[in-house]
PDB file of N, CA and C in Angstrom:
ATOM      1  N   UNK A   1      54.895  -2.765  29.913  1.00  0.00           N
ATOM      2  CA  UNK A   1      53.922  -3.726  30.413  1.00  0.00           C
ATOM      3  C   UNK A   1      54.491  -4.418  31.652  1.00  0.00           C
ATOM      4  N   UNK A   2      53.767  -5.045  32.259  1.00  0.00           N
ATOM      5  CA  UNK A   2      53.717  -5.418  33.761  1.00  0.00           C
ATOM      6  C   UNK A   2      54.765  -6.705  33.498  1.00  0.00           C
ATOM      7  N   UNK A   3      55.818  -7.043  34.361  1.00  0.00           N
ATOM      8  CA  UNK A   3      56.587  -8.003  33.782  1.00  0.00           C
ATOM      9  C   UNK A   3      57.037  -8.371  32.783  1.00  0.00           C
ATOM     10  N   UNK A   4      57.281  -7.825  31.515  1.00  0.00           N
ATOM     11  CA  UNK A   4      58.063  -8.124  30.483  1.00  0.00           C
ATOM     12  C   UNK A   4      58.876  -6.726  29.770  1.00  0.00           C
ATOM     13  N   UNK A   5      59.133  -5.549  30.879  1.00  0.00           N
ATOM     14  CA  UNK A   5      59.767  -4.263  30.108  1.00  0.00           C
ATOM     15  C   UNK A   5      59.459  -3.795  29.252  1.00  0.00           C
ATOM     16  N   UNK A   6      60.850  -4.510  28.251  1.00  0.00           N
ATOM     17  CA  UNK A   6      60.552  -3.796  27.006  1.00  0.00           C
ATOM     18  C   UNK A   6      60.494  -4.975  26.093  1.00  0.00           C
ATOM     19  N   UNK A   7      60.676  -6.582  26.345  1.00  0.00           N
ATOM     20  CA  UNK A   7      61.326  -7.473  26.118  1.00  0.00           C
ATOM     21  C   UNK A   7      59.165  -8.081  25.633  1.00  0.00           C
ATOM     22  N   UNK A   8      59.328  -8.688  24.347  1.00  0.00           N
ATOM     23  CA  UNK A   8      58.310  -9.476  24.260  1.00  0.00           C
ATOM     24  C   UNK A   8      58.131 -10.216  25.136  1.00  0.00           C
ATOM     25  N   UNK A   9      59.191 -11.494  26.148  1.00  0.00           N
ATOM     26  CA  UNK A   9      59.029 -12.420  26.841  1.00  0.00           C
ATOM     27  C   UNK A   9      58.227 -12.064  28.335  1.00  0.00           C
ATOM     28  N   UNK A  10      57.424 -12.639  28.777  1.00  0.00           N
ATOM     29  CA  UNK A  10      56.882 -11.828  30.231  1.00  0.00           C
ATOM     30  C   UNK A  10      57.706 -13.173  30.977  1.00  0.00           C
ATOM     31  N   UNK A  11      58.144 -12.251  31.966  1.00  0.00           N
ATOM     32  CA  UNK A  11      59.156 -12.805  33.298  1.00  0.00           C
ATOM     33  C   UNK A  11      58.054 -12.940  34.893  1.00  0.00           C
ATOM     34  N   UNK A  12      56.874 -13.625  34.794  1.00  0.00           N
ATOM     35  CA  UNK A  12      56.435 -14.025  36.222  1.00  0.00           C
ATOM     36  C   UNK A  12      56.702 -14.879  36.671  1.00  0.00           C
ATOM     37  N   UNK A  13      56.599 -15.959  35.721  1.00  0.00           N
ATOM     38  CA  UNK A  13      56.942 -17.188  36.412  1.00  0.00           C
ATOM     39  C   UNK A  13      58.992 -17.504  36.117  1.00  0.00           C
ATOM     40  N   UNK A  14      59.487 -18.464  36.588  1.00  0.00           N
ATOM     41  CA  UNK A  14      60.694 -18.671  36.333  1.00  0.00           C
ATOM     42  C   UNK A  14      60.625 -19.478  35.129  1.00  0.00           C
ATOM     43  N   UNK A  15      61.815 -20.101  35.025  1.00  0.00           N
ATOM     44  CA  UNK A  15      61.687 -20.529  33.387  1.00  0.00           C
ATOM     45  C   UNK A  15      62.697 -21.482  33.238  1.00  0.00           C
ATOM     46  N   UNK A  16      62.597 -22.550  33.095  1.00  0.00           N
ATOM     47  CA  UNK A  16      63.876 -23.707  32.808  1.00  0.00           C
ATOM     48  C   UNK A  16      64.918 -23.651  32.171  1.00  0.00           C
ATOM     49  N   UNK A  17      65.908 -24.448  32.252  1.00  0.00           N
ATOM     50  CA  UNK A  17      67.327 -24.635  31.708  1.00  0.00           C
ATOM     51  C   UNK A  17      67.096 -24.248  30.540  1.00  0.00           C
ATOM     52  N   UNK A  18      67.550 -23.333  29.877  1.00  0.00           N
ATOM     53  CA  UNK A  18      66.999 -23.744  27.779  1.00  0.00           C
ATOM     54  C   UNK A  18      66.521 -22.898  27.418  1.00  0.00           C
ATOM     55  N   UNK A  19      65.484 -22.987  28.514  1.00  0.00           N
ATOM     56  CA  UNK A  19      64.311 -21.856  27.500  1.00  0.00           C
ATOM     57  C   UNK A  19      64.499 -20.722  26.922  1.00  0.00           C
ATOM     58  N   UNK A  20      65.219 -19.740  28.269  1.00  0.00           N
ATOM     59  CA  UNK A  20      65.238 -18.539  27.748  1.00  0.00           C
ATOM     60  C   UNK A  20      66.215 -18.004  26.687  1.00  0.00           C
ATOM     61  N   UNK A  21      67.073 -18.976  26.398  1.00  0.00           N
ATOM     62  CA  UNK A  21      67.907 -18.863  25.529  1.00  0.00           C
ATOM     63  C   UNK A  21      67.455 -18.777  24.091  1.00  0.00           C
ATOM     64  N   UNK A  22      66.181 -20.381  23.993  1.00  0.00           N
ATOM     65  CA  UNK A  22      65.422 -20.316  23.040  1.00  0.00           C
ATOM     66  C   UNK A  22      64.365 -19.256  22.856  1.00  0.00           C
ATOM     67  N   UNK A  23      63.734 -18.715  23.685  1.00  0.00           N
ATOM     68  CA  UNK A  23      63.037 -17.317  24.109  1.00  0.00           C
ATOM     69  C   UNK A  23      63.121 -16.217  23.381  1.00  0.00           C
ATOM     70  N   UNK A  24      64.867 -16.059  23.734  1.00  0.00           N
ATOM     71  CA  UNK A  24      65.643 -14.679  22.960  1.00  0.00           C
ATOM     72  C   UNK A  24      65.845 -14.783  21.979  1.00  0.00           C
ATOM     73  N   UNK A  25      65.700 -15.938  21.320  1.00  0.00           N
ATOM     74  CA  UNK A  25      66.324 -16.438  19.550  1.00  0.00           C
ATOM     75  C   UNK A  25      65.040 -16.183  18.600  1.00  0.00           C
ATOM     76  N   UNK A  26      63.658 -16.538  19.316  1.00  0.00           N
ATOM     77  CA  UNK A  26      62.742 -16.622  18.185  1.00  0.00           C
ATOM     78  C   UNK A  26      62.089 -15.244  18.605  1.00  0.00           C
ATOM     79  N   UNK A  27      62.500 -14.277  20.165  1.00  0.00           N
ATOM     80  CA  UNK A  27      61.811 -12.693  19.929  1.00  0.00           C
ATOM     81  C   UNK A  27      61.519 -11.958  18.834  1.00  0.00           C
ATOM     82  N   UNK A  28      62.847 -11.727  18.134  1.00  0.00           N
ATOM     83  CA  UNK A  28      63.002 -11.002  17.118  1.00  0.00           C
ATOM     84  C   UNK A  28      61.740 -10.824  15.708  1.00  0.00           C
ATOM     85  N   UNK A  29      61.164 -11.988  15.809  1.00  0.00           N
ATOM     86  CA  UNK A  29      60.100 -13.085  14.563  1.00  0.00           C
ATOM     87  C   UNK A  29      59.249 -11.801  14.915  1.00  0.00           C
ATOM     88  N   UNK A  30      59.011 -11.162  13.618  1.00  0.00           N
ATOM     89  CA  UNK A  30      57.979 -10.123  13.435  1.00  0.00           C
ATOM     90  C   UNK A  30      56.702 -10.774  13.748  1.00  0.00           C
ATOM     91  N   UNK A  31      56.103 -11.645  13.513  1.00  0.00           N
ATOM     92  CA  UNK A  31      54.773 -12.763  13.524  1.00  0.00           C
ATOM     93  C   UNK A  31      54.322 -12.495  15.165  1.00  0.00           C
ATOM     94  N   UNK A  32      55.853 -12.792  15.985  1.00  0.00           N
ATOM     95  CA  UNK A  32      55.428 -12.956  17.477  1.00  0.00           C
ATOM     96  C   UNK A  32      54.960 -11.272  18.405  1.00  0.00           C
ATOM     97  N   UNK A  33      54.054 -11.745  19.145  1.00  0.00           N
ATOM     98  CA  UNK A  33      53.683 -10.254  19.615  1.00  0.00           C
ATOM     99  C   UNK A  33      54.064 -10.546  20.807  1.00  0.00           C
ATOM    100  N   UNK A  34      53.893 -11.862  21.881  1.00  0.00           N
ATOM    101  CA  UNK A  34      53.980 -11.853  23.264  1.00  0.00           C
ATOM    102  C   UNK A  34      54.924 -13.198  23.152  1.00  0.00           C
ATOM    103  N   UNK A  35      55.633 -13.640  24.143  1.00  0.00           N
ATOM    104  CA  UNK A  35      56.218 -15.028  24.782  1.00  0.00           C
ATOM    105  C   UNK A  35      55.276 -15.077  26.255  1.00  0.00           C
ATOM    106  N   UNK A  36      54.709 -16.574  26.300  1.00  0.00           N
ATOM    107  CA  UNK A  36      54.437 -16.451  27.928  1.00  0.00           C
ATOM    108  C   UNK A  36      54.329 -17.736  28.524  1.00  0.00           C
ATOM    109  N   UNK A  37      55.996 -17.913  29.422  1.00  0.00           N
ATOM    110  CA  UNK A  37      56.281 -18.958  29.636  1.00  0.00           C
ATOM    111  C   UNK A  37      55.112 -19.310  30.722  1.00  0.00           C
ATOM    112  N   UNK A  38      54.545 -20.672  30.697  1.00  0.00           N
ATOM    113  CA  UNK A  38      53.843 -20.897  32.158  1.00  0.00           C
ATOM    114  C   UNK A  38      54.053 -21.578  33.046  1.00  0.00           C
ATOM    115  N   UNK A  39      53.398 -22.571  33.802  1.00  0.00           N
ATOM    116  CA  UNK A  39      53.982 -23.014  35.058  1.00  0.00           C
ATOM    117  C   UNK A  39      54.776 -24.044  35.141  1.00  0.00           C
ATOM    118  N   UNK A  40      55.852 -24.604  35.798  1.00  0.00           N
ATOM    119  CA  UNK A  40      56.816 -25.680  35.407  1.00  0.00           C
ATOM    120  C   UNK A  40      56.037 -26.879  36.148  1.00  0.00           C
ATOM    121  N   UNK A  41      56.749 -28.256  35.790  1.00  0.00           N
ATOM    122  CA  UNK A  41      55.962 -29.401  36.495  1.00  0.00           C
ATOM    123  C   UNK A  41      57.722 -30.286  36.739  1.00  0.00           C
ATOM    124  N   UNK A  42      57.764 -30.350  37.343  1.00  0.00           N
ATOM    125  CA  UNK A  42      59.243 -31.146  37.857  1.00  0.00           C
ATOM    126  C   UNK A  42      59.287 -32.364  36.688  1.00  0.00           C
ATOM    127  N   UNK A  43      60.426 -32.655  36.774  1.00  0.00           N
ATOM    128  CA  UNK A  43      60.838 -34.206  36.237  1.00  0.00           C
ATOM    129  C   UNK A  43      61.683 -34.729  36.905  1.00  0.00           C
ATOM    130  N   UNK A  44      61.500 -36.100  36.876  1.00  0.00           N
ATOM    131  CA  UNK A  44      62.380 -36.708  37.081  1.00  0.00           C
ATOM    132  C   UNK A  44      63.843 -37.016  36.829  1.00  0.00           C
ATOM    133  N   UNK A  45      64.263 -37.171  35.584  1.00  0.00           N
ATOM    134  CA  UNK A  45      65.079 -36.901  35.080  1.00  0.00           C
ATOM    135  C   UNK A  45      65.334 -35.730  33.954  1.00  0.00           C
ATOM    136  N   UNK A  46      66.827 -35.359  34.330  1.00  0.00           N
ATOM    137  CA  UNK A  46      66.910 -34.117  33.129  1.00  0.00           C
ATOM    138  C   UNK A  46      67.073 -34.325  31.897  1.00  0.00           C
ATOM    139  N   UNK A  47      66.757 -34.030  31.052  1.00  0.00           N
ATOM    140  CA  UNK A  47      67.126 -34.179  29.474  1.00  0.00           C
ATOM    141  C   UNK A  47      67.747 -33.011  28.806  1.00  0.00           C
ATOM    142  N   UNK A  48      68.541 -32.650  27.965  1.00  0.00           N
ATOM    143  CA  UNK A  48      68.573 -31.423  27.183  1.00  0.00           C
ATOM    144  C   UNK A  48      67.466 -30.668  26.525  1.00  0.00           C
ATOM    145  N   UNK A  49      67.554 -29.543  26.421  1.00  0.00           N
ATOM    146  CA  UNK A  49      66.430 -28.419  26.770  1.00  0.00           C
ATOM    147  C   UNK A  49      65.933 -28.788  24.966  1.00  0.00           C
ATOM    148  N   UNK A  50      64.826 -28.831  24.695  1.00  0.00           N
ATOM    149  CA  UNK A  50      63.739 -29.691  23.705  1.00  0.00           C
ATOM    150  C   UNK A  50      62.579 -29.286  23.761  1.00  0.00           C
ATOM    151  N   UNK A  51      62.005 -28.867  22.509  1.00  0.00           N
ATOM    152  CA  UNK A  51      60.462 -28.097  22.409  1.00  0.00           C
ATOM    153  C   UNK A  51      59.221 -28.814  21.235  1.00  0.00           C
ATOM    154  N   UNK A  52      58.249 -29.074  21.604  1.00  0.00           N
ATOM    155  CA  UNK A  52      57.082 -29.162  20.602  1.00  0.00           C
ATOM    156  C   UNK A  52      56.266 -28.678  20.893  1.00  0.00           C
ATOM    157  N   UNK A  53      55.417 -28.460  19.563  1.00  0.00           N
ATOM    158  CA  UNK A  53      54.367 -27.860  19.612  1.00  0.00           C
ATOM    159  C   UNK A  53      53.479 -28.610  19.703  1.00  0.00           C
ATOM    160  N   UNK A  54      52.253 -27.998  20.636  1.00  0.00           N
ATOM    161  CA  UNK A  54      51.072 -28.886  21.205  1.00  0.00           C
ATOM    162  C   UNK A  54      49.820 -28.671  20.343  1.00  0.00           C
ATOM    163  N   UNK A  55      49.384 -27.302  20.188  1.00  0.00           N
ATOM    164  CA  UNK A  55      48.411 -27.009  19.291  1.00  0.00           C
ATOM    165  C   UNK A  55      48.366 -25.917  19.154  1.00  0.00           C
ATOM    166  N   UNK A  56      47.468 -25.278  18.725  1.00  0.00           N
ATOM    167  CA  UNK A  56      46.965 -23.624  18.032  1.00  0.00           C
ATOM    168  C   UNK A  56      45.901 -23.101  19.264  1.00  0.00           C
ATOM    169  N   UNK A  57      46.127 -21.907  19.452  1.00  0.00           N
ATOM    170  CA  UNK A  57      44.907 -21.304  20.003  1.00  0.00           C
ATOM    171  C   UNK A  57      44.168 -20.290  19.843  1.00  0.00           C
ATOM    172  N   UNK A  58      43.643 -19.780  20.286  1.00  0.00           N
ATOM    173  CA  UNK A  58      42.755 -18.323  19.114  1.00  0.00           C
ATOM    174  C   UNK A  58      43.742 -17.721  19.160  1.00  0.00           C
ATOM    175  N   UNK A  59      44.514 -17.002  19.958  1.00  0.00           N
ATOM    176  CA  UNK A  59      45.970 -16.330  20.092  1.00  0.00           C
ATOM    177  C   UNK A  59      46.845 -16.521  19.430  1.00  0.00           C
ATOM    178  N   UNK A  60      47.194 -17.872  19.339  1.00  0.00           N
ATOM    179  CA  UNK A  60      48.536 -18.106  18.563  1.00  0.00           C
ATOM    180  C   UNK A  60      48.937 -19.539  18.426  1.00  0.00           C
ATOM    181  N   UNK A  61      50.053 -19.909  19.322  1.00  0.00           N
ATOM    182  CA  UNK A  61      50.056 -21.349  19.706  1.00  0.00           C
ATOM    183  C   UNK A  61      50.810 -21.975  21.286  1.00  0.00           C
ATOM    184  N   UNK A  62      50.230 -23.073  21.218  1.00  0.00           N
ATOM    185  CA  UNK A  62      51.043 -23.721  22.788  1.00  0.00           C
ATOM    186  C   UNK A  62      52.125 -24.462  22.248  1.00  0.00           C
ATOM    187  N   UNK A  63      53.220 -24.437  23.018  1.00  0.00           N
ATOM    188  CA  UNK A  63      54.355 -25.426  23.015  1.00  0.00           C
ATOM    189  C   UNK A  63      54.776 -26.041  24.215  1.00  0.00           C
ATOM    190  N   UNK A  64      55.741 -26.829  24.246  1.00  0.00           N
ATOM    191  CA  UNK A  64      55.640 -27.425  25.180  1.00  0.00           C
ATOM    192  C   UNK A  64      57.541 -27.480  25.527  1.00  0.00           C
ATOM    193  N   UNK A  65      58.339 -27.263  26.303  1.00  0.00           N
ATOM    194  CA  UNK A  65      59.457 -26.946  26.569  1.00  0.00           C
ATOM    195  C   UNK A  65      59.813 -27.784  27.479  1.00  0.00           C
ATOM    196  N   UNK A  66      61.191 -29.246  27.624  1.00  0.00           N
ATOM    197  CA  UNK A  66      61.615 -29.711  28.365  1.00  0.00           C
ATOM    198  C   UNK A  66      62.804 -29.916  28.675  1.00  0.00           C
ATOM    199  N   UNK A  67      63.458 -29.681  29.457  1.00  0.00           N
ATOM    200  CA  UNK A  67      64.633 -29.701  30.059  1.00  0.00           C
ATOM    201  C   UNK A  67      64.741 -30.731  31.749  1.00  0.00           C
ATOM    202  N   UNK A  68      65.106 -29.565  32.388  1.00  0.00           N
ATOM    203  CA  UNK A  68      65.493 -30.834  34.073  1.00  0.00           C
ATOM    204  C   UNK A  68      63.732 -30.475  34.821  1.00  0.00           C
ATOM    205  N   UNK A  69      62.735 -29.821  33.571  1.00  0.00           N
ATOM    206  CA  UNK A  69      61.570 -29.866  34.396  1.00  0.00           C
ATOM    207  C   UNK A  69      60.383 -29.367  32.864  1.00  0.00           C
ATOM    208  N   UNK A  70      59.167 -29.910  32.692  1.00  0.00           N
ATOM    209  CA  UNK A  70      58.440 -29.439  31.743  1.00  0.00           C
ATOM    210  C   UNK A  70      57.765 -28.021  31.810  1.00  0.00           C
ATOM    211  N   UNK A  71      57.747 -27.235  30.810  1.00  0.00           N
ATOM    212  CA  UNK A  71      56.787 -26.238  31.012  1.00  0.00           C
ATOM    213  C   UNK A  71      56.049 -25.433  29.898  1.00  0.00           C
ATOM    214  N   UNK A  72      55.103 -25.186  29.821  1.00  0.00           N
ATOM    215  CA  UNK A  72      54.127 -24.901  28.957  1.00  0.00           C
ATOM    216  C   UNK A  72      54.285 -23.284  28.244  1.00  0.00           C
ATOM    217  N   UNK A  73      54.344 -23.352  26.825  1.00  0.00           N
ATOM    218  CA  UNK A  73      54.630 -21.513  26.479  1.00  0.00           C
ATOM    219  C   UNK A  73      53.942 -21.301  25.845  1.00  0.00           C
ATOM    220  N   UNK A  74      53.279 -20.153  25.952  1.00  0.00           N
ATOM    221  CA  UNK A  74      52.076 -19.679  24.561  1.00  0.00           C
ATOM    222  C   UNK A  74      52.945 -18.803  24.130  1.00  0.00           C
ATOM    223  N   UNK A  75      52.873 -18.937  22.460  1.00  0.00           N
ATOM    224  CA  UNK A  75      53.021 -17.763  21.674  1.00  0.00           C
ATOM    225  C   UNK A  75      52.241 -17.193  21.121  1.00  0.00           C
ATOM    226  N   UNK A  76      51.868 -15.709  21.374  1.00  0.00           N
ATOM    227  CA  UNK A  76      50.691 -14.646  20.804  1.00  0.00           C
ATOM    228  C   UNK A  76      50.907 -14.292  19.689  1.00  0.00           C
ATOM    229  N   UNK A  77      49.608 -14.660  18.438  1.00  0.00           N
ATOM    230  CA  UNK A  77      50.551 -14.155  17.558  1.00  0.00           C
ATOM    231  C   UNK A  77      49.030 -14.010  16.462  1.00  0.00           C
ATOM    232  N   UNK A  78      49.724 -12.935  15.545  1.00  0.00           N
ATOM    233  CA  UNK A  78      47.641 -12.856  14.580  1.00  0.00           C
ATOM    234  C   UNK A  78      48.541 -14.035  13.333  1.00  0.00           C
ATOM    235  N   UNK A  79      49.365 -14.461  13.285  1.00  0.00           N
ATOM    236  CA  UNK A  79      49.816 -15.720  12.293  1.00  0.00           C
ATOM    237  C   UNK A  79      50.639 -17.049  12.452  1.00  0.00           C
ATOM    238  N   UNK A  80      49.734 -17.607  13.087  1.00  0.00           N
ATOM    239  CA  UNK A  80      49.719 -18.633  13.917  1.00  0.00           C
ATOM    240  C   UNK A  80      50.892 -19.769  12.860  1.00  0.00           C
ATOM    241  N   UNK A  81      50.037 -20.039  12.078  1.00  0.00           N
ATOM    242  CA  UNK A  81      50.818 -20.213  10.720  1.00  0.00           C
ATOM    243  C   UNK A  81      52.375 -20.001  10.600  1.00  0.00           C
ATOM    244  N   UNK A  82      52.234 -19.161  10.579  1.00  0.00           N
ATOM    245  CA  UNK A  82      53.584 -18.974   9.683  1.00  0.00           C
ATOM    246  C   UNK A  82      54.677 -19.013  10.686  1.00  0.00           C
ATOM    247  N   UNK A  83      54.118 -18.869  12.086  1.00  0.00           N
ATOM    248  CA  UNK A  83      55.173 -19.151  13.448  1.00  0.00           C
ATOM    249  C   UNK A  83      55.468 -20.990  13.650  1.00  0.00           C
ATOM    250  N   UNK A  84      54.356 -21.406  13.615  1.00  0.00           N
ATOM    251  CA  UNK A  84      54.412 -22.739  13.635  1.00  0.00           C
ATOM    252  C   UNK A  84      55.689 -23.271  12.602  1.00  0.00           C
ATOM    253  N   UNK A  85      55.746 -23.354  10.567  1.00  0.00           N
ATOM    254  CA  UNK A  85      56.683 -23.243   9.974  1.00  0.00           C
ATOM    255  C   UNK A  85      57.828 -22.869  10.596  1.00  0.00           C
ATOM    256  N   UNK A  86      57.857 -21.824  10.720  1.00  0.00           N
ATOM    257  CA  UNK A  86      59.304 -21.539  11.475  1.00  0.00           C
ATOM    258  C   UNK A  86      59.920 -22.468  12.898  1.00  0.00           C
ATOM    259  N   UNK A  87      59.069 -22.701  13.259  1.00  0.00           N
ATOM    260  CA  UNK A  87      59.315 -23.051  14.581  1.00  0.00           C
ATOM    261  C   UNK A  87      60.170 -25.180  13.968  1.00  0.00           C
ATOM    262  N   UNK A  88      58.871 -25.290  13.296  1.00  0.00           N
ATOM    263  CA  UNK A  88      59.361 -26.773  12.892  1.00  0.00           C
ATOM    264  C   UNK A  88      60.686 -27.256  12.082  1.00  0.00           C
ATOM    265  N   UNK A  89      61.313 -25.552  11.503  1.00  0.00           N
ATOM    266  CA  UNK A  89      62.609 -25.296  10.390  1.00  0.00           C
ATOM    267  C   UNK A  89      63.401 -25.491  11.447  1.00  0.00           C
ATOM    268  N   UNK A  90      63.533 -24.936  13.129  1.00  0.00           N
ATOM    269  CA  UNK A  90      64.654 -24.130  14.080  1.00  0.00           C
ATOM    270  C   UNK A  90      64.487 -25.426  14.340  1.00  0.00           C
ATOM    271  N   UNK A  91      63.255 -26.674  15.036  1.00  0.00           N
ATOM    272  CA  UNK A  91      63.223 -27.708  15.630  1.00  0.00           C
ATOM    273  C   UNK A  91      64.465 -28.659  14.995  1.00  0.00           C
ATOM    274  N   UNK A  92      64.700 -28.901  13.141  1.00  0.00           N
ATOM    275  CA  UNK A  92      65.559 -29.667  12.592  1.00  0.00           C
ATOM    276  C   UNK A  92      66.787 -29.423  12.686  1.00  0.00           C
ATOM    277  N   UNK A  93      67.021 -28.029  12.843  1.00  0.00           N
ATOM    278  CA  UNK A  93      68.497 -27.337  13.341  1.00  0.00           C
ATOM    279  C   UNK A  93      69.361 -28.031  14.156  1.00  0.00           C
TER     280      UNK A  93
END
């Protein structure tokens, strides 16, 4: 596929301090079909790289990723559910 190889994550846009690290950790999650980081919005100040989830979408779900700039990630997924759980277990980590 067009920008993402062989790799679930699609690489168009660039991607903040953090992310892709967190990116490569939750690929593996049978649940997930796509990663798709979207556009960054600057910050002011940097913080350590930090994620929530925003809501559900017919697809899957939005999160929200911040580091030295914010940026928005959908995860594609037919179990929206059961990614979310997981996601809120890795958040307490």
């Amino acid at each position: 596929m067009k920008y993402r190889g062989s790799s679930k994550i699609k690489t168009k846009h660039g991607i903040i301090l953090g992310l892709e690290r967190f990116l490569k950790k939750i690929e593996p999650w049978r649940e997930i079909t796509a990663l798709n980081p979207g556009r960054i919005k600057p910050r002011k100040k940097g913080s350590p790289f930090a994620f929530r989830i925003q809501y559900r979408t017919k697809s899957g779900l939005k999160i929200i990723a911040r580091s030295q700039g914010v940026q928005e990630v959908f995860i594609v997924s037919s179990s929206p559910g059961i990614v979310e759980e997981k996601l809120k277990r890795y958040n307490k980590t």
